[in-house]
PDB file of N, CA and C in Angstrom:
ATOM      1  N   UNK A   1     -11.760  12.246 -25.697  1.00  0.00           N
ATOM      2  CA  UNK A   1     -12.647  12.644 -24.614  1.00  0.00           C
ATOM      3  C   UNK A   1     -13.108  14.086 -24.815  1.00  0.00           C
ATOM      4  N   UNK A   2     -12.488  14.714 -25.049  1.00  0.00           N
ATOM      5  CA  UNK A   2     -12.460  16.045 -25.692  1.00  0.00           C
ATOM      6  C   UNK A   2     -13.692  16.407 -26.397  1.00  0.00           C
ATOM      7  N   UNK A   3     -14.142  15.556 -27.466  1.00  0.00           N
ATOM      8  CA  UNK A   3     -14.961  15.383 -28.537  1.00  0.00           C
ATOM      9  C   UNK A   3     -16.159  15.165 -27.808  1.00  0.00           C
ATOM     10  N   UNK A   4     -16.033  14.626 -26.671  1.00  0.00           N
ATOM     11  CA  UNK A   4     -17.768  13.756 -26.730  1.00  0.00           C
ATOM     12  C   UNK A   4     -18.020  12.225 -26.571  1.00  0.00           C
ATOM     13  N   UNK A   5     -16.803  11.393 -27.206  1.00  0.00           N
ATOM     14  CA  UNK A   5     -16.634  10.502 -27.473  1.00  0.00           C
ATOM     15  C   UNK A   5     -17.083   9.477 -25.946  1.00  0.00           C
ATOM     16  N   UNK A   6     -17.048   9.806 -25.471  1.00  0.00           N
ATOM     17  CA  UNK A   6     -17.275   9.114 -24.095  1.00  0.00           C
ATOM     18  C   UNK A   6     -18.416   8.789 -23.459  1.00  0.00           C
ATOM     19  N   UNK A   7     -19.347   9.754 -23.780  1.00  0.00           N
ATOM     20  CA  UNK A   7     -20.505   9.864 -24.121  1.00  0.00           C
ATOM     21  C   UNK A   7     -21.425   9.734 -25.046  1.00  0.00           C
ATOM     22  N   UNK A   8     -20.859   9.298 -25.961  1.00  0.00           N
ATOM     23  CA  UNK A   8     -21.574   8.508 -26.872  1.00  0.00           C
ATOM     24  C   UNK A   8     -21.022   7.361 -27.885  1.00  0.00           C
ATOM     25  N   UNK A   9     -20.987   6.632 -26.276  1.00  0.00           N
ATOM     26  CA  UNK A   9     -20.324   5.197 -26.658  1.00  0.00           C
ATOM     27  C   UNK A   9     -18.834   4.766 -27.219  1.00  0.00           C
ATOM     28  N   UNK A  10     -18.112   5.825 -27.514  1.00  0.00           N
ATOM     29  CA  UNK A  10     -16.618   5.314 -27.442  1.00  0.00           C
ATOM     30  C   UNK A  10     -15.965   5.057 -26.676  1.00  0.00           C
ATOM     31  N   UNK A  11     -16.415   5.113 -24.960  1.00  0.00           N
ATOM     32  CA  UNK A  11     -16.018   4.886 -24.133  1.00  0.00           C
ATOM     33  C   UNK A  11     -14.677   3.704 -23.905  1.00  0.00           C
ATOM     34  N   UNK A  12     -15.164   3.040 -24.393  1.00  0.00           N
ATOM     35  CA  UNK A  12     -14.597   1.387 -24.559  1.00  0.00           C
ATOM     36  C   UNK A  12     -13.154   1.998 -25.438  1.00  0.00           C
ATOM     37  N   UNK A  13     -13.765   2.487 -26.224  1.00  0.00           N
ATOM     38  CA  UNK A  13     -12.266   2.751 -27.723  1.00  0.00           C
ATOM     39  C   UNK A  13     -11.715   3.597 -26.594  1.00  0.00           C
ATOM     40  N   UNK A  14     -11.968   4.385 -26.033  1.00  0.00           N
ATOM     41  CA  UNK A  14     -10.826   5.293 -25.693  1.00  0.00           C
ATOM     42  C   UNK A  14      -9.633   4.742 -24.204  1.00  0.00           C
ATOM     43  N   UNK A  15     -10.574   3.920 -23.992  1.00  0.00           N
ATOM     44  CA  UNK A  15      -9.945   3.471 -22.661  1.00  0.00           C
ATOM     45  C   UNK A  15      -9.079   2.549 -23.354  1.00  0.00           C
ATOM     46  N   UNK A  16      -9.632   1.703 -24.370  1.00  0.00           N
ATOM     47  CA  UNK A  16      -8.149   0.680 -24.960  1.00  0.00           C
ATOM     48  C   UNK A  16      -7.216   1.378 -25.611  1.00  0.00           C
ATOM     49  N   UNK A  17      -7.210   2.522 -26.462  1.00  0.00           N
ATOM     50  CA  UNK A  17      -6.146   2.855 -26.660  1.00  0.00           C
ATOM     51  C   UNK A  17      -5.035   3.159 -25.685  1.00  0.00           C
ATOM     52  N   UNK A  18      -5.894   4.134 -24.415  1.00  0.00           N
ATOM     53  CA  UNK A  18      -5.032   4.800 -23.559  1.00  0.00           C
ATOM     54  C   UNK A  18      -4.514   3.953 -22.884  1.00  0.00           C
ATOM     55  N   UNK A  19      -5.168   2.418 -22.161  1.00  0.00           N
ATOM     56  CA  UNK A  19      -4.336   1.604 -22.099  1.00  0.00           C
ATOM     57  C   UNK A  19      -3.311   0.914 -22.951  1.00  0.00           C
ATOM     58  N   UNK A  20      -3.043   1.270 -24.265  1.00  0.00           N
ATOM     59  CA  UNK A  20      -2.095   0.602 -24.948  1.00  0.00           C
ATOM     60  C   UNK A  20      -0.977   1.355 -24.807  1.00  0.00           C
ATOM     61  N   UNK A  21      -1.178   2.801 -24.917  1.00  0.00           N
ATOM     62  CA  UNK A  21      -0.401   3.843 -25.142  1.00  0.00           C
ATOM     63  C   UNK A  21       0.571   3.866 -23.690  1.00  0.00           C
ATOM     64  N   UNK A  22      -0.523   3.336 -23.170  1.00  0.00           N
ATOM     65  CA  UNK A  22      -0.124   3.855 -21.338  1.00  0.00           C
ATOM     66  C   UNK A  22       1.150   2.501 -21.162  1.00  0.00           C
ATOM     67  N   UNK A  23       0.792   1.084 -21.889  1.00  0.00           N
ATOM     68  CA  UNK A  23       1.531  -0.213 -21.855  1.00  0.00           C
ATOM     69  C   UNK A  23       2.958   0.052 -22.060  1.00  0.00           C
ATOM     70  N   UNK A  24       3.042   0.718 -23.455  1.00  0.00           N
ATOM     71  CA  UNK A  24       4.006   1.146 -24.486  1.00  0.00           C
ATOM     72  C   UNK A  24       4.892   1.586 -23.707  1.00  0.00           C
ATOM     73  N   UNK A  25       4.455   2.946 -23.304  1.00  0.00           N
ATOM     74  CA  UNK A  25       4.920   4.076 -22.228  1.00  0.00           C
ATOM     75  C   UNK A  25       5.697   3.469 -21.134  1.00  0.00           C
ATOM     76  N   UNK A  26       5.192   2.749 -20.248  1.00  0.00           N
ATOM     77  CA  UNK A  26       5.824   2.098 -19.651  1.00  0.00           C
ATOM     78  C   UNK A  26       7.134   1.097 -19.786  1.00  0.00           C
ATOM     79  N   UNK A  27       6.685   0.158 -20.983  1.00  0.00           N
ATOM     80  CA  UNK A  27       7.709  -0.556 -21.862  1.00  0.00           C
ATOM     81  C   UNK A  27       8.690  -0.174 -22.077  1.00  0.00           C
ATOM     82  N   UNK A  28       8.777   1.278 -22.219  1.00  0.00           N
ATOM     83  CA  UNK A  28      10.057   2.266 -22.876  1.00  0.00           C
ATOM     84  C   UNK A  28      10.382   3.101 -22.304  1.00  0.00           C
ATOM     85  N   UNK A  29       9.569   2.789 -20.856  1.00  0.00           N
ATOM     86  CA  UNK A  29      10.637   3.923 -19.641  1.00  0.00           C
ATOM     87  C   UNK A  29      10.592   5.078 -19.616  1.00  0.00           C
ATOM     88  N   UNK A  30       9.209   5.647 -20.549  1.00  0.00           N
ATOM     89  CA  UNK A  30       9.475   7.157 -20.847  1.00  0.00           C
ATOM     90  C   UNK A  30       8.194   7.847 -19.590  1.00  0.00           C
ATOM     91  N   UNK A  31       8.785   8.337 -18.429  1.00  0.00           N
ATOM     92  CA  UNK A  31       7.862   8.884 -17.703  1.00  0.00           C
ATOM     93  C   UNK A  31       7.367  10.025 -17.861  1.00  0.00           C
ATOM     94  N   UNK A  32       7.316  11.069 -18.922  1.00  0.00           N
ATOM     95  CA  UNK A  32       6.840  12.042 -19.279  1.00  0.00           C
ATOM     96  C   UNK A  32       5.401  11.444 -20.110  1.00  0.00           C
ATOM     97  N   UNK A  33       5.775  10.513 -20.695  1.00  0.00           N
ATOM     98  CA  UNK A  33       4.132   9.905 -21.096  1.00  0.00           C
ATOM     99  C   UNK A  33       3.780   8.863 -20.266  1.00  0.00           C
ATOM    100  N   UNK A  34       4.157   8.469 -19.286  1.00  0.00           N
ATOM    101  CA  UNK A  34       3.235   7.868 -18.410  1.00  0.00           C
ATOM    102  C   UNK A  34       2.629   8.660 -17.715  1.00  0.00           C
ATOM    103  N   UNK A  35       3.380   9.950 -17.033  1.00  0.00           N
ATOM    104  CA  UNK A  35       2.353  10.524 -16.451  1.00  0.00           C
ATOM    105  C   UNK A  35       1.353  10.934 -16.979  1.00  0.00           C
ATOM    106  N   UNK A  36       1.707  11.724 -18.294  1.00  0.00           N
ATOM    107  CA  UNK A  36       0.584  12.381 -19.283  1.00  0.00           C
ATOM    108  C   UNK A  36      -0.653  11.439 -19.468  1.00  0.00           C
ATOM    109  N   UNK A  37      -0.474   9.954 -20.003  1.00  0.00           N
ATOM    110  CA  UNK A  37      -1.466   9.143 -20.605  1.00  0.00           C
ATOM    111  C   UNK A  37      -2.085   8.640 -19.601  1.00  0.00           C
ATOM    112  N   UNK A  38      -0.887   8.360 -18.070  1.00  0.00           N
ATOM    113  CA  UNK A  38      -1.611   7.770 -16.881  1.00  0.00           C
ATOM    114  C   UNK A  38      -2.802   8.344 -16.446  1.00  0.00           C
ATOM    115  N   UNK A  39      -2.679  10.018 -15.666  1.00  0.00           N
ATOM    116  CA  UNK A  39      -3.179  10.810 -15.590  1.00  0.00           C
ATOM    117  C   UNK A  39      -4.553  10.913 -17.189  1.00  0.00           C
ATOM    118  N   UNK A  40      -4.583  10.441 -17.747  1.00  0.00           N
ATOM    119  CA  UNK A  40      -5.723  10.363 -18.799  1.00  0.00           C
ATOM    120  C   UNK A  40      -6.693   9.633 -18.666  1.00  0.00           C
ATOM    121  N   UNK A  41      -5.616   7.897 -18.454  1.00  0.00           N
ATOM    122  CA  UNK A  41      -6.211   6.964 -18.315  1.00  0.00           C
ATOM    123  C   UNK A  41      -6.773   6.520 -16.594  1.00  0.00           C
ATOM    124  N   UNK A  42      -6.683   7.229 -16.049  1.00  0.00           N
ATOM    125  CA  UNK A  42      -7.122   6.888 -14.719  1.00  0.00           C
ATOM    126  C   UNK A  42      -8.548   7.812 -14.679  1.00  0.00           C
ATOM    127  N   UNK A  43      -8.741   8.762 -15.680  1.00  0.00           N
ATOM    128  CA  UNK A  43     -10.091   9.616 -15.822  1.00  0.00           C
ATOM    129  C   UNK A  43     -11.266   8.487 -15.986  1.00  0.00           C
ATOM    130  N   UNK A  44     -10.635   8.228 -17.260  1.00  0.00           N
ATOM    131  CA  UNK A  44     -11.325   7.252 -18.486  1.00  0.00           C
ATOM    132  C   UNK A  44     -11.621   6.203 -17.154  1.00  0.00           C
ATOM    133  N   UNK A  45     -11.234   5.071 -16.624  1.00  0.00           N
ATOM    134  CA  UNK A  45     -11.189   4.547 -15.697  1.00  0.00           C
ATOM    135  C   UNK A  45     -12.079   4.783 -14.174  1.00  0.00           C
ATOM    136  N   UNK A  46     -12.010   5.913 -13.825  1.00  0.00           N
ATOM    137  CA  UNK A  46     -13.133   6.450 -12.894  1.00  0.00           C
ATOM    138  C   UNK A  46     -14.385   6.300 -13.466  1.00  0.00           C
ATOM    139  N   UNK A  47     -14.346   6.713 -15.076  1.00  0.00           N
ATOM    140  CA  UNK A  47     -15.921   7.078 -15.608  1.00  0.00           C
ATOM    141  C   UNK A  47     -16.671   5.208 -15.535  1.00  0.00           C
ATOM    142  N   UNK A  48     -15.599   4.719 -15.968  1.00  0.00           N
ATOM    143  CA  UNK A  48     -16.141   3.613 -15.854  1.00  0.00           C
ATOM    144  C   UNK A  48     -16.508   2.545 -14.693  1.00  0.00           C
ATOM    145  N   UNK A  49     -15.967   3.175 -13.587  1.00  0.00           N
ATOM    146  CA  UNK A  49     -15.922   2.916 -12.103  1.00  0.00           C
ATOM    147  C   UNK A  49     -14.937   1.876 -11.648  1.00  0.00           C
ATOM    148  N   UNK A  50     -13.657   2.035 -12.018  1.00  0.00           N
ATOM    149  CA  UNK A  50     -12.748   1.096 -11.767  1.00  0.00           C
ATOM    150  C   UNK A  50     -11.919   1.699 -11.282  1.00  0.00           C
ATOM    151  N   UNK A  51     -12.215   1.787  -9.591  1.00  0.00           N
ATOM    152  CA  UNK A  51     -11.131   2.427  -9.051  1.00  0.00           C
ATOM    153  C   UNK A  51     -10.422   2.030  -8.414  1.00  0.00           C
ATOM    154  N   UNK A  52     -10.156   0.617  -8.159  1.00  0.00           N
ATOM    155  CA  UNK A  52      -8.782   0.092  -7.631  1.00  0.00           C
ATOM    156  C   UNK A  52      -7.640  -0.282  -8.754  1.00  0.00           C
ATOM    157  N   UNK A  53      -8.049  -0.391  -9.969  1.00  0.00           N
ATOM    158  CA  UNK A  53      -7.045   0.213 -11.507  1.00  0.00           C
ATOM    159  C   UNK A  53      -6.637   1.547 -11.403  1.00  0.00           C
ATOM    160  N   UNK A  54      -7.749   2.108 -11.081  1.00  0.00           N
ATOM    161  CA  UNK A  54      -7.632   3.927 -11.361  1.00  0.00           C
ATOM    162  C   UNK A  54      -6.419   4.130 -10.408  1.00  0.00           C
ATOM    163  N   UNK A  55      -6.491   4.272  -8.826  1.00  0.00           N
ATOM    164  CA  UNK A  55      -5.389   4.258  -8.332  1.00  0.00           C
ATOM    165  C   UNK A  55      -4.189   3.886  -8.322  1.00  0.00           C
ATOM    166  N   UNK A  56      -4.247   2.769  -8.806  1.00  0.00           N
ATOM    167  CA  UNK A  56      -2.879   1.841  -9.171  1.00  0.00           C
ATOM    168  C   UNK A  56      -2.435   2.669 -10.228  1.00  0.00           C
ATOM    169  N   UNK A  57      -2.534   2.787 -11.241  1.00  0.00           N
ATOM    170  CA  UNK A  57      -2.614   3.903 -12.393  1.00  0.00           C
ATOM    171  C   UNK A  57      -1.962   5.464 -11.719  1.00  0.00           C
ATOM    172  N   UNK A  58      -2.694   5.601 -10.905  1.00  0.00           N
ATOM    173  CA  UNK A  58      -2.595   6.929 -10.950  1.00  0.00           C
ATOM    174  C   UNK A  58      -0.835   7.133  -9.575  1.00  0.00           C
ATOM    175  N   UNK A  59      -0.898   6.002  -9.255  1.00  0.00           N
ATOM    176  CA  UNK A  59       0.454   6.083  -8.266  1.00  0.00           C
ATOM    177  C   UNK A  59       1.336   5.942  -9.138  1.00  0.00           C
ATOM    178  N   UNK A  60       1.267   4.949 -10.238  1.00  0.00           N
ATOM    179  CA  UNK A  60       2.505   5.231 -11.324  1.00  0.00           C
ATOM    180  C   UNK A  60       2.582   6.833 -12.011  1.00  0.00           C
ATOM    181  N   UNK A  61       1.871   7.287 -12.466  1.00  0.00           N
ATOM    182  CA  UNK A  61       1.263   8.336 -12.911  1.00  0.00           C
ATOM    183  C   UNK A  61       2.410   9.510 -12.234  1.00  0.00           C
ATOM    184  N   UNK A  62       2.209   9.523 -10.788  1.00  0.00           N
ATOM    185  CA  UNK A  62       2.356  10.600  -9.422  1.00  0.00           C
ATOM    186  C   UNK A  62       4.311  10.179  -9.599  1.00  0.00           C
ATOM    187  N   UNK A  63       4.478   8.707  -9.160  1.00  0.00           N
ATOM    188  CA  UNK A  63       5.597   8.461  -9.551  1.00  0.00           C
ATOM    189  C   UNK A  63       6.413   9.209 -10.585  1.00  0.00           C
ATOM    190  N   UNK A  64       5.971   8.576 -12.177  1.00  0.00           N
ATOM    191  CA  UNK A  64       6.819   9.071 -13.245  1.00  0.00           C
ATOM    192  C   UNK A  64       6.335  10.940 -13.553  1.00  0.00           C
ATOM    193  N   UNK A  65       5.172  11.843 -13.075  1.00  0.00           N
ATOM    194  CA  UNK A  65       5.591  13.152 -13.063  1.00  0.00           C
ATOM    195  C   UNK A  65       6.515  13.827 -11.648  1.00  0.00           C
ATOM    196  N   UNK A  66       6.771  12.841 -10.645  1.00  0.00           N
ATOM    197  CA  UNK A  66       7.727  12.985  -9.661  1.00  0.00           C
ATOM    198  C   UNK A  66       9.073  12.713 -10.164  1.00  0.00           C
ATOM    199  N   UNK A  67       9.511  11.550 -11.053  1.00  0.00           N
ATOM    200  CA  UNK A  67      10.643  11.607 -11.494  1.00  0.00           C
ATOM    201  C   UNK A  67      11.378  12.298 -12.261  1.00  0.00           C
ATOM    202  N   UNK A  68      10.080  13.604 -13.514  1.00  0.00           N
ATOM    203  CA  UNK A  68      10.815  14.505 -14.270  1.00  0.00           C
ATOM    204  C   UNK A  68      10.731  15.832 -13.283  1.00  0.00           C
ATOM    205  N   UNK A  69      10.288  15.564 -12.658  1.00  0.00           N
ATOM    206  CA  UNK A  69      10.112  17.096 -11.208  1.00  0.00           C
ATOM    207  C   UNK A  69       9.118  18.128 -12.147  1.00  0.00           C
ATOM    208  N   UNK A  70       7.677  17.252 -12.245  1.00  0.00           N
ATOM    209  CA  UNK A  70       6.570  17.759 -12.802  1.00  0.00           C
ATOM    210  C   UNK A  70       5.750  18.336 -11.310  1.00  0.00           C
ATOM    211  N   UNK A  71       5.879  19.017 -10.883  1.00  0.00           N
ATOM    212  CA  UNK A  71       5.018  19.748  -9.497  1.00  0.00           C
ATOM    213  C   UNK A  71       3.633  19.671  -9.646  1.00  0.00           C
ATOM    214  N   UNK A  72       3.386  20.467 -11.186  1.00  0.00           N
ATOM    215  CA  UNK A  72       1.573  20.328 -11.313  1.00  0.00           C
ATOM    216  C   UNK A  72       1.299  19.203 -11.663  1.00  0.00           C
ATOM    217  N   UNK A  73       1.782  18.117 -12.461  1.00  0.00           N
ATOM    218  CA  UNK A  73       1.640  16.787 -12.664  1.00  0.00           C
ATOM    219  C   UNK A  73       1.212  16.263 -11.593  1.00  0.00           C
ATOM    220  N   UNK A  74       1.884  16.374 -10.556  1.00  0.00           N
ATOM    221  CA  UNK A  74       2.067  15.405  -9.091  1.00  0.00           C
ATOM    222  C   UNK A  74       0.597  16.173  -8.594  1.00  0.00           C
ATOM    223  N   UNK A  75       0.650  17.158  -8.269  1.00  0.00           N
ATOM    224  CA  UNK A  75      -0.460  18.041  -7.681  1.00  0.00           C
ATOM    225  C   UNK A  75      -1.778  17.853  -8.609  1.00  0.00           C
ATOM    226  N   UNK A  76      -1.973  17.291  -9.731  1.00  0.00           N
ATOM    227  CA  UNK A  76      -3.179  17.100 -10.371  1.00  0.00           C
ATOM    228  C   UNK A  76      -3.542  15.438 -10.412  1.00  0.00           C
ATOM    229  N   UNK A  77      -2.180  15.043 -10.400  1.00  0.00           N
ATOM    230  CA  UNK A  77      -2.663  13.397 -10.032  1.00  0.00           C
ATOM    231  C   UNK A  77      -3.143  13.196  -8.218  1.00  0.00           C
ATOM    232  N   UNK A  78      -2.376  14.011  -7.576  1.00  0.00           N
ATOM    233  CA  UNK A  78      -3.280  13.722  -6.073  1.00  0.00           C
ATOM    234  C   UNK A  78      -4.134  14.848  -6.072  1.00  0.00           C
ATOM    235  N   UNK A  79      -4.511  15.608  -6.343  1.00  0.00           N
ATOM    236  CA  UNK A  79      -6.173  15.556  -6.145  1.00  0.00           C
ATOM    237  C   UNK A  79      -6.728  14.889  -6.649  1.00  0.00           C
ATOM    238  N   UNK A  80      -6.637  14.166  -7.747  1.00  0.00           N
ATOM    239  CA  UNK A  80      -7.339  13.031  -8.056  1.00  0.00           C
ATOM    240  C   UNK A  80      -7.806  11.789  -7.790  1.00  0.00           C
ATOM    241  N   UNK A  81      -6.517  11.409  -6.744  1.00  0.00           N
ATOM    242  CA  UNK A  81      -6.701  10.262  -5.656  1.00  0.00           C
ATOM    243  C   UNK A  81      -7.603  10.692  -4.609  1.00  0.00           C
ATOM    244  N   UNK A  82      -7.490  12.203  -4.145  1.00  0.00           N
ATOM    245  CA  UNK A  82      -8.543  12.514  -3.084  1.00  0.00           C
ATOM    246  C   UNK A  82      -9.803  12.600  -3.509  1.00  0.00           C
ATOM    247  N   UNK A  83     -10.074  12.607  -4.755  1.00  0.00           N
ATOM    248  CA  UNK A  83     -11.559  12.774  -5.261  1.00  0.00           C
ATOM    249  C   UNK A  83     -11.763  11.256  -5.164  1.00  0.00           C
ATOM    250  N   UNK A  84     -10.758  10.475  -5.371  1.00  0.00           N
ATOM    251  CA  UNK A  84     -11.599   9.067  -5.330  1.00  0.00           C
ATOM    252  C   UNK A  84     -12.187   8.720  -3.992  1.00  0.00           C
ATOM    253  N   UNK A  85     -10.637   9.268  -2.811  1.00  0.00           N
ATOM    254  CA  UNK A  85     -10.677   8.672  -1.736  1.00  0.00           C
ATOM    255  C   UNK A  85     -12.481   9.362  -0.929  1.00  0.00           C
ATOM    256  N   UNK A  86     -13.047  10.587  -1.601  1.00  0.00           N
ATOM    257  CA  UNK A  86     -13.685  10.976  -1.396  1.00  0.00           C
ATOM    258  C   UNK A  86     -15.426  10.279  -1.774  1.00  0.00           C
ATOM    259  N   UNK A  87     -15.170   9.154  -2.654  1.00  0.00           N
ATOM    260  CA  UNK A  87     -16.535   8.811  -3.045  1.00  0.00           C
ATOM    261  C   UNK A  87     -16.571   7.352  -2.431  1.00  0.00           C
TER     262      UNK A  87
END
């Protein structure tokens, strides 16, 4: 996303990886990358206008940076829910 990529048509690639990564993550219990990839993949997900995924996403997200006692994690995944709850 970083790159550009999103905008010129990788859109699609980036959202399947981050959903794979995000699958994995989960699979293996590791909540330091769920929040990280969640919090990624719930971006990717807005752009594409899928926001009853995006949220669902992003409560796991809020969850697993609540379980390593990530403060800005938690605090950057809910403003993010309020930007949704906002459109």
């Amino acid at each position: 996303m970083q790159r550009g990529e999103h905008r010129s048509g990788g859109l699609q690639q980036i959202h399947d990886d981050l959903a794979e990564a995000f699958a994995i993550s989960r699979q293996f219990g590791r909540p330091d990358a769920i929040g990280a990839v969640g919090e990624l993949l719930a971006q990717v997900l807005a752009m594409a206008g899928d926001c009853e995924q995006e949220l669902q996403v992003l409560a796991l997200a809020e969850e697993a940076f609540a379980t390593i006692g990530d403060r800005d994690g938690v605090q950057r995944v809910r403003a993010l829910r309020l930007e949704i709850a906002g459109h």
